[in-house]
C-alpha atoms as a PDB file:
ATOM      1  CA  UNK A   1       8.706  69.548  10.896  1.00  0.00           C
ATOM      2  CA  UNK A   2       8.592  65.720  10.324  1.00  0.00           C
ATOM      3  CA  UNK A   3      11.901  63.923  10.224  1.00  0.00           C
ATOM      4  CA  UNK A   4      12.911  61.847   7.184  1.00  0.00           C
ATOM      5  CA  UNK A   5      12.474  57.953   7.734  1.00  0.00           C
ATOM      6  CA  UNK A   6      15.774  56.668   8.475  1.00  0.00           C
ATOM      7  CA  UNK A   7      18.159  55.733   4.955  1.00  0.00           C
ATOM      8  CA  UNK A   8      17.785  51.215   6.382  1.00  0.00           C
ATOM      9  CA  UNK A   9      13.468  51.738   5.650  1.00  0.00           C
ATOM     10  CA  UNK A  10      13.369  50.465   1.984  1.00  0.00           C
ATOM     11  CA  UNK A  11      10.977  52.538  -0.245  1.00  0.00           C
ATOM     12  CA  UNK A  12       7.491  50.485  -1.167  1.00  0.00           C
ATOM     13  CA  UNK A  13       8.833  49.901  -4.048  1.00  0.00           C
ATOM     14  CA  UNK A  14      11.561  47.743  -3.348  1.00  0.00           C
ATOM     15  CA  UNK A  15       9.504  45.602  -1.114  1.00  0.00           C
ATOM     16  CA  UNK A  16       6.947  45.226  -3.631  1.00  0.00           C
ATOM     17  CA  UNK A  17       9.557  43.717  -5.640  1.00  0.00           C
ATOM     18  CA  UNK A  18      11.193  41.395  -3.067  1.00  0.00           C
ATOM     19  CA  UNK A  19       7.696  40.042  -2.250  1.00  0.00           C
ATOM     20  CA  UNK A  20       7.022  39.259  -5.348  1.00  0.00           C
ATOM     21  CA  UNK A  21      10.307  37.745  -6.418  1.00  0.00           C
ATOM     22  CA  UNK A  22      10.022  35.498  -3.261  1.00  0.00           C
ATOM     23  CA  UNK A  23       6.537  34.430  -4.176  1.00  0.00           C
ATOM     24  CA  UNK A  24       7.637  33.157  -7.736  1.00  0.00           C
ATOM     25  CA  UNK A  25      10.780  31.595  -5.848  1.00  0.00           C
ATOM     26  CA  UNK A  26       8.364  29.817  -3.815  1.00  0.00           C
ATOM     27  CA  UNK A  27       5.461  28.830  -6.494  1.00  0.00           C
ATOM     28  CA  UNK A  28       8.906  27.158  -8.979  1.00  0.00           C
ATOM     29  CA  UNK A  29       9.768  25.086  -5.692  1.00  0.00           C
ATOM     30  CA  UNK A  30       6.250  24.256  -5.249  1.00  0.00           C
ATOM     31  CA  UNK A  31       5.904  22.869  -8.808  1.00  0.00           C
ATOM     32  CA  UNK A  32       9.245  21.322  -9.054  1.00  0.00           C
ATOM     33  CA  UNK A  33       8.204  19.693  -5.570  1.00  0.00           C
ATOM     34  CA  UNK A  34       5.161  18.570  -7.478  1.00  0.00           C
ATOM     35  CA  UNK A  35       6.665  16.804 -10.040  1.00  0.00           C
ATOM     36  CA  UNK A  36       9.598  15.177  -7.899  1.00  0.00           C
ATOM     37  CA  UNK A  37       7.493  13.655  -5.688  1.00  0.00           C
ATOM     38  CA  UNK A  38       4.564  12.523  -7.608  1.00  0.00           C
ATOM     39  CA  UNK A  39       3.618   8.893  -7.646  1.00  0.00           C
ATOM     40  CA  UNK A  40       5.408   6.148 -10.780  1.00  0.00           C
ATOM     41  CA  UNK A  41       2.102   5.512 -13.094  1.00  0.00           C
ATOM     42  CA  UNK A  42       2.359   1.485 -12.457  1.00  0.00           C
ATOM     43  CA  UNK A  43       1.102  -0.978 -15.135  1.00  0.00           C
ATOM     44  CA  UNK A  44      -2.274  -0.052 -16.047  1.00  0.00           C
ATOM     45  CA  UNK A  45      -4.951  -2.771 -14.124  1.00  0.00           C
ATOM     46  CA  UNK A  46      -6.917  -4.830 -16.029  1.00  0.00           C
ATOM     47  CA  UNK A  47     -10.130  -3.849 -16.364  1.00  0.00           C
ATOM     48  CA  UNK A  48     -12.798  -4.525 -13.753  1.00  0.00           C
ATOM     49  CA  UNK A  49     -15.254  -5.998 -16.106  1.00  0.00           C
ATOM     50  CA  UNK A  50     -17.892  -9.074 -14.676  1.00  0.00           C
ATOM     51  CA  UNK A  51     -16.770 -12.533 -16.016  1.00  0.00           C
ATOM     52  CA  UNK A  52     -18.646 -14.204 -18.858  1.00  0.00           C
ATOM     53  CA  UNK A  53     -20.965 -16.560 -18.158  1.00  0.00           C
ATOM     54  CA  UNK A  54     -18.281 -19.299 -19.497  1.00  0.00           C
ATOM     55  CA  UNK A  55     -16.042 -18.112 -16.893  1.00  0.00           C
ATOM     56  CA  UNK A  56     -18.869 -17.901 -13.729  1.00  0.00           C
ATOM     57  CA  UNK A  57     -19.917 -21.373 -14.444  1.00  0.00           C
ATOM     58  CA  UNK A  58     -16.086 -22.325 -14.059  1.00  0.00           C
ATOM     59  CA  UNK A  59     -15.017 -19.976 -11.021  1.00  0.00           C
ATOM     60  CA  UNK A  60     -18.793 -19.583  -9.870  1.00  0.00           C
ATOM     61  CA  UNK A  61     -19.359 -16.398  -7.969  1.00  0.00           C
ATOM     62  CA  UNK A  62     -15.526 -15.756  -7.792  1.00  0.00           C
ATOM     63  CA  UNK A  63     -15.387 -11.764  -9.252  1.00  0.00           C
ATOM     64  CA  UNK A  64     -13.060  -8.712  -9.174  1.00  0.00           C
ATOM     65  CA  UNK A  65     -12.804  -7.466  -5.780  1.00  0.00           C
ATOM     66  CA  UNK A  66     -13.009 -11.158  -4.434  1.00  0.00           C
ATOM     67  CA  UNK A  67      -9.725 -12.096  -2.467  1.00  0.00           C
ATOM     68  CA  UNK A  68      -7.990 -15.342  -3.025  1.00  0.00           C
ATOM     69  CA  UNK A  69      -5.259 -16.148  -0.388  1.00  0.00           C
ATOM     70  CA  UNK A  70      -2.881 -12.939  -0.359  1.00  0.00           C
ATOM     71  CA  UNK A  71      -4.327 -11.797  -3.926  1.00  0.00           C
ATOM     72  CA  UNK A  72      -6.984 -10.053  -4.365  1.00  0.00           C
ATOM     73  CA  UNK A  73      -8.751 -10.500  -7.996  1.00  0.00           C
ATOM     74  CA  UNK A  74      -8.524  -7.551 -10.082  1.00  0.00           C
ATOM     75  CA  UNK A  75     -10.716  -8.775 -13.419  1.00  0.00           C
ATOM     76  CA  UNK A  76     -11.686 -12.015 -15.141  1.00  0.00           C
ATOM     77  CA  UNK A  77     -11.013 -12.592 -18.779  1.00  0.00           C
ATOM     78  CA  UNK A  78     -11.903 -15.112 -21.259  1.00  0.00           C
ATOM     79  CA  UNK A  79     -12.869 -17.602 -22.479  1.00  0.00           C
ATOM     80  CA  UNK A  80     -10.380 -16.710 -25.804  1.00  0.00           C
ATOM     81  CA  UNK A  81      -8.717 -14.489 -23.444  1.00  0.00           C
ATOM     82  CA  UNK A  82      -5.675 -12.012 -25.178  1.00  0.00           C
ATOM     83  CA  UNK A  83      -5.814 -13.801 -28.520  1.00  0.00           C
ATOM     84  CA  UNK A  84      -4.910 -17.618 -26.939  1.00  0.00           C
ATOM     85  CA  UNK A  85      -6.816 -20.927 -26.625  1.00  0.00           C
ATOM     86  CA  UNK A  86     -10.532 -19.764 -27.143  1.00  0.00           C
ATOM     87  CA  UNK A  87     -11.228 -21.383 -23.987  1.00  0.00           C
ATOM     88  CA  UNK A  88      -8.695 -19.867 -22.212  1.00  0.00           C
ATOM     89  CA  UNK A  89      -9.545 -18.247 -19.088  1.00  0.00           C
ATOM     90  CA  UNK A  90      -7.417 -15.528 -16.864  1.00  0.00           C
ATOM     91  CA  UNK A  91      -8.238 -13.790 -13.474  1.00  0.00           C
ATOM     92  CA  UNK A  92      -6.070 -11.255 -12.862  1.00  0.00           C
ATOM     93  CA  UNK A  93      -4.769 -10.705  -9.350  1.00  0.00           C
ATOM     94  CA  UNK A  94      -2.750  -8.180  -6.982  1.00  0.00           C
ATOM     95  CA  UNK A  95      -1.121  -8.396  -3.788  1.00  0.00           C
ATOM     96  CA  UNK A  96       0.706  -5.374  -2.849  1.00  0.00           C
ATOM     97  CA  UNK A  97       2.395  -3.919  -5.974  1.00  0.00           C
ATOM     98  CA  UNK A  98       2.932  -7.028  -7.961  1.00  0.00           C
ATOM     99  CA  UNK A  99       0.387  -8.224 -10.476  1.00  0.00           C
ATOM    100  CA  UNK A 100       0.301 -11.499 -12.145  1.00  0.00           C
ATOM    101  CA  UNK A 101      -2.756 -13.912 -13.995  1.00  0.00           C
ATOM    102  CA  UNK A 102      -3.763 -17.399 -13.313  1.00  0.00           C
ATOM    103  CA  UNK A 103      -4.847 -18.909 -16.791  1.00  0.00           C
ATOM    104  CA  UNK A 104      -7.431 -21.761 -16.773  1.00  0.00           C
ATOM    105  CA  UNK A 105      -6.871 -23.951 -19.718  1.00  0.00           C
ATOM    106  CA  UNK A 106      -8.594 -27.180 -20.869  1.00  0.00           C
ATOM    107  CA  UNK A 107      -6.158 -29.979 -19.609  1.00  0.00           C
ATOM    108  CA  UNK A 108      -3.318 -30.940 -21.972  1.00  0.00           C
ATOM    109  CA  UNK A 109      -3.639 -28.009 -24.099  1.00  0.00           C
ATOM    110  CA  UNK A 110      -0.413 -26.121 -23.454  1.00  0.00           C
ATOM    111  CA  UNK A 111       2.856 -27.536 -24.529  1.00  0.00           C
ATOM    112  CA  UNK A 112       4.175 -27.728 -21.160  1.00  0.00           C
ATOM    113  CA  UNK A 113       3.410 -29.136 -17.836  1.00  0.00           C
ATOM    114  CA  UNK A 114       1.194 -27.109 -15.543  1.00  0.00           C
ATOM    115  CA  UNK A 115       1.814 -26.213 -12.151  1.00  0.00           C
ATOM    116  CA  UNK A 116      -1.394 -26.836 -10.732  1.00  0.00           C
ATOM    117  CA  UNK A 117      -4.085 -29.304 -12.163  1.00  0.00           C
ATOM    118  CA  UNK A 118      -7.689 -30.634 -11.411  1.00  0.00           C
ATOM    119  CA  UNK A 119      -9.729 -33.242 -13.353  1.00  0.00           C
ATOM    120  CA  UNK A 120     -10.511 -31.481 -16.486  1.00  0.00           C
ATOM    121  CA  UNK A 121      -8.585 -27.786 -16.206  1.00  0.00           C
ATOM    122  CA  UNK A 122      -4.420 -26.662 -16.348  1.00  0.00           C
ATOM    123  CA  UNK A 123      -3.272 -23.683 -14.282  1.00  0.00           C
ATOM    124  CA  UNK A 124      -0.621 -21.899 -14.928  1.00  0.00           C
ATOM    125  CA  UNK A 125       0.696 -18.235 -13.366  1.00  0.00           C
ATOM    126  CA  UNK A 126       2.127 -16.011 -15.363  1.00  0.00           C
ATOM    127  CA  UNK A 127       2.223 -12.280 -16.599  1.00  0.00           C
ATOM    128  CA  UNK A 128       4.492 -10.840 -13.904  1.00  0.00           C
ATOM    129  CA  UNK A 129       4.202  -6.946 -13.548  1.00  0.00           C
ATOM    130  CA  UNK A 130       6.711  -5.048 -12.660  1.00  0.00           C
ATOM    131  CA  UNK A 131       8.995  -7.965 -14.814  1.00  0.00           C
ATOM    132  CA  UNK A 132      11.285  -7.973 -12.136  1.00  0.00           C
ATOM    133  CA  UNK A 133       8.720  -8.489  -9.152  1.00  0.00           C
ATOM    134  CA  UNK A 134       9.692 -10.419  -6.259  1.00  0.00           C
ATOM    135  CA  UNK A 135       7.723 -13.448  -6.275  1.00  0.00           C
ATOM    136  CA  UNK A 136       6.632 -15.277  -3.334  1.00  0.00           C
ATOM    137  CA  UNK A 137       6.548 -18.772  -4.318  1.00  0.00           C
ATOM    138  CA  UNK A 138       4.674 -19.736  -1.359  1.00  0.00           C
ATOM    139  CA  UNK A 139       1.654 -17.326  -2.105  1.00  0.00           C
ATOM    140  CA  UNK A 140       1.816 -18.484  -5.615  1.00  0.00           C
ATOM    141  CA  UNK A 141       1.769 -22.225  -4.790  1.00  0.00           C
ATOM    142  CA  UNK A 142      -1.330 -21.269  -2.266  1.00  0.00           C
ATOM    143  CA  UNK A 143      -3.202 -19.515  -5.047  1.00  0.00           C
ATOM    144  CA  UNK A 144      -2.947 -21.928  -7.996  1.00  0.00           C
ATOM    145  CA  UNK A 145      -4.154 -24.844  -5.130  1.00  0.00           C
ATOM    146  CA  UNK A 146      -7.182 -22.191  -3.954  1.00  0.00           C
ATOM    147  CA  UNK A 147      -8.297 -21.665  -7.724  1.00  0.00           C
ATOM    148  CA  UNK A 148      -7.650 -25.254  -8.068  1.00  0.00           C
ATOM    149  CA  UNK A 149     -10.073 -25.979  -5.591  1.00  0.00           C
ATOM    150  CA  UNK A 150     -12.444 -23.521  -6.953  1.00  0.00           C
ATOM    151  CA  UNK A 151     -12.653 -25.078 -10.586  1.00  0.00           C
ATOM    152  CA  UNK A 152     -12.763 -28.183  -8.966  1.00  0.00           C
ATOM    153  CA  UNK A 153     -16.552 -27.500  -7.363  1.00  0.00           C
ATOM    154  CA  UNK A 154     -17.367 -26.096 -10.678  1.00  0.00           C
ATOM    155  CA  UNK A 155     -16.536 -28.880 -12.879  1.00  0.00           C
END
């Protein structure tokens, strides 16, 4: 005769059920995980388009991917970049997680005094992203003087 299985065994059944119950426990966390600890969606980067050839003959071989100081240049817009002066030119640049533009304008034709100058050209900095980036004046002040320099052998 065979002897019962002792009353502690649970039947199939039952483990079936607590296998399956900790699986679904274990695929929520998984998803919930998921979602928690997914990377913020930043500001969407310009896009990586080449410069016109109003822009090249300004910033000459100067492209996205190109690094300028601590920035590295994400796109080149313009002339007539975003609806401004049609001559207007932007390069858009990155250094870590902030993202800001240098605009290239004829000289005298914003309102305000510009930052960084050569013979013929206004720079300005601008378009902050996040809005409340640190900015490191420094790297700024190096950047508008290296793009500077750049229009400046282009002129």
């Amino acid at each position: 005769m065979t002897e019962p299985a002792p009353a502690t065994t649970p039947p199939r059944r039952t483990l079936r059920r607590v296998l399956t119950l900790l699986a679904c426990v274990a695929a929520v966390v998984l998803i919930v995980l998921a979602l928690t600890l997914r990377p913020e969606s930043g500001p969407t980067p310009a896009p990586r388009l080449p410069p016109t050839a109003e822009a090249a003959a300004l910033l000459g071989d100067l492209d996205a991917g190109a690094t300028i100081g601590a920035f590295e240049v994400e796109a080149i817009v313009g002339p007539g970049a975003e609806g401004r002066d049609p001559e207007a030119i932007l390069i858009h640049v990155r250094a870590a997680d902030t993202r800001l533009a240098v605009t290239i304008l004829p000289r005298g034709a914003a309102e305000h005094p510009a930052p960084a100058q050569t013979e013929r050209h206004d720079l300005f900095f601008g378009h902050l992203s996040p809005d409340d980036a640190p900015l490191d004046a420094p790297a700024v002040d190096a950047l508008l003087a290296d793009v500077a320099e750049i229009v400046r052998a282009h002129e």
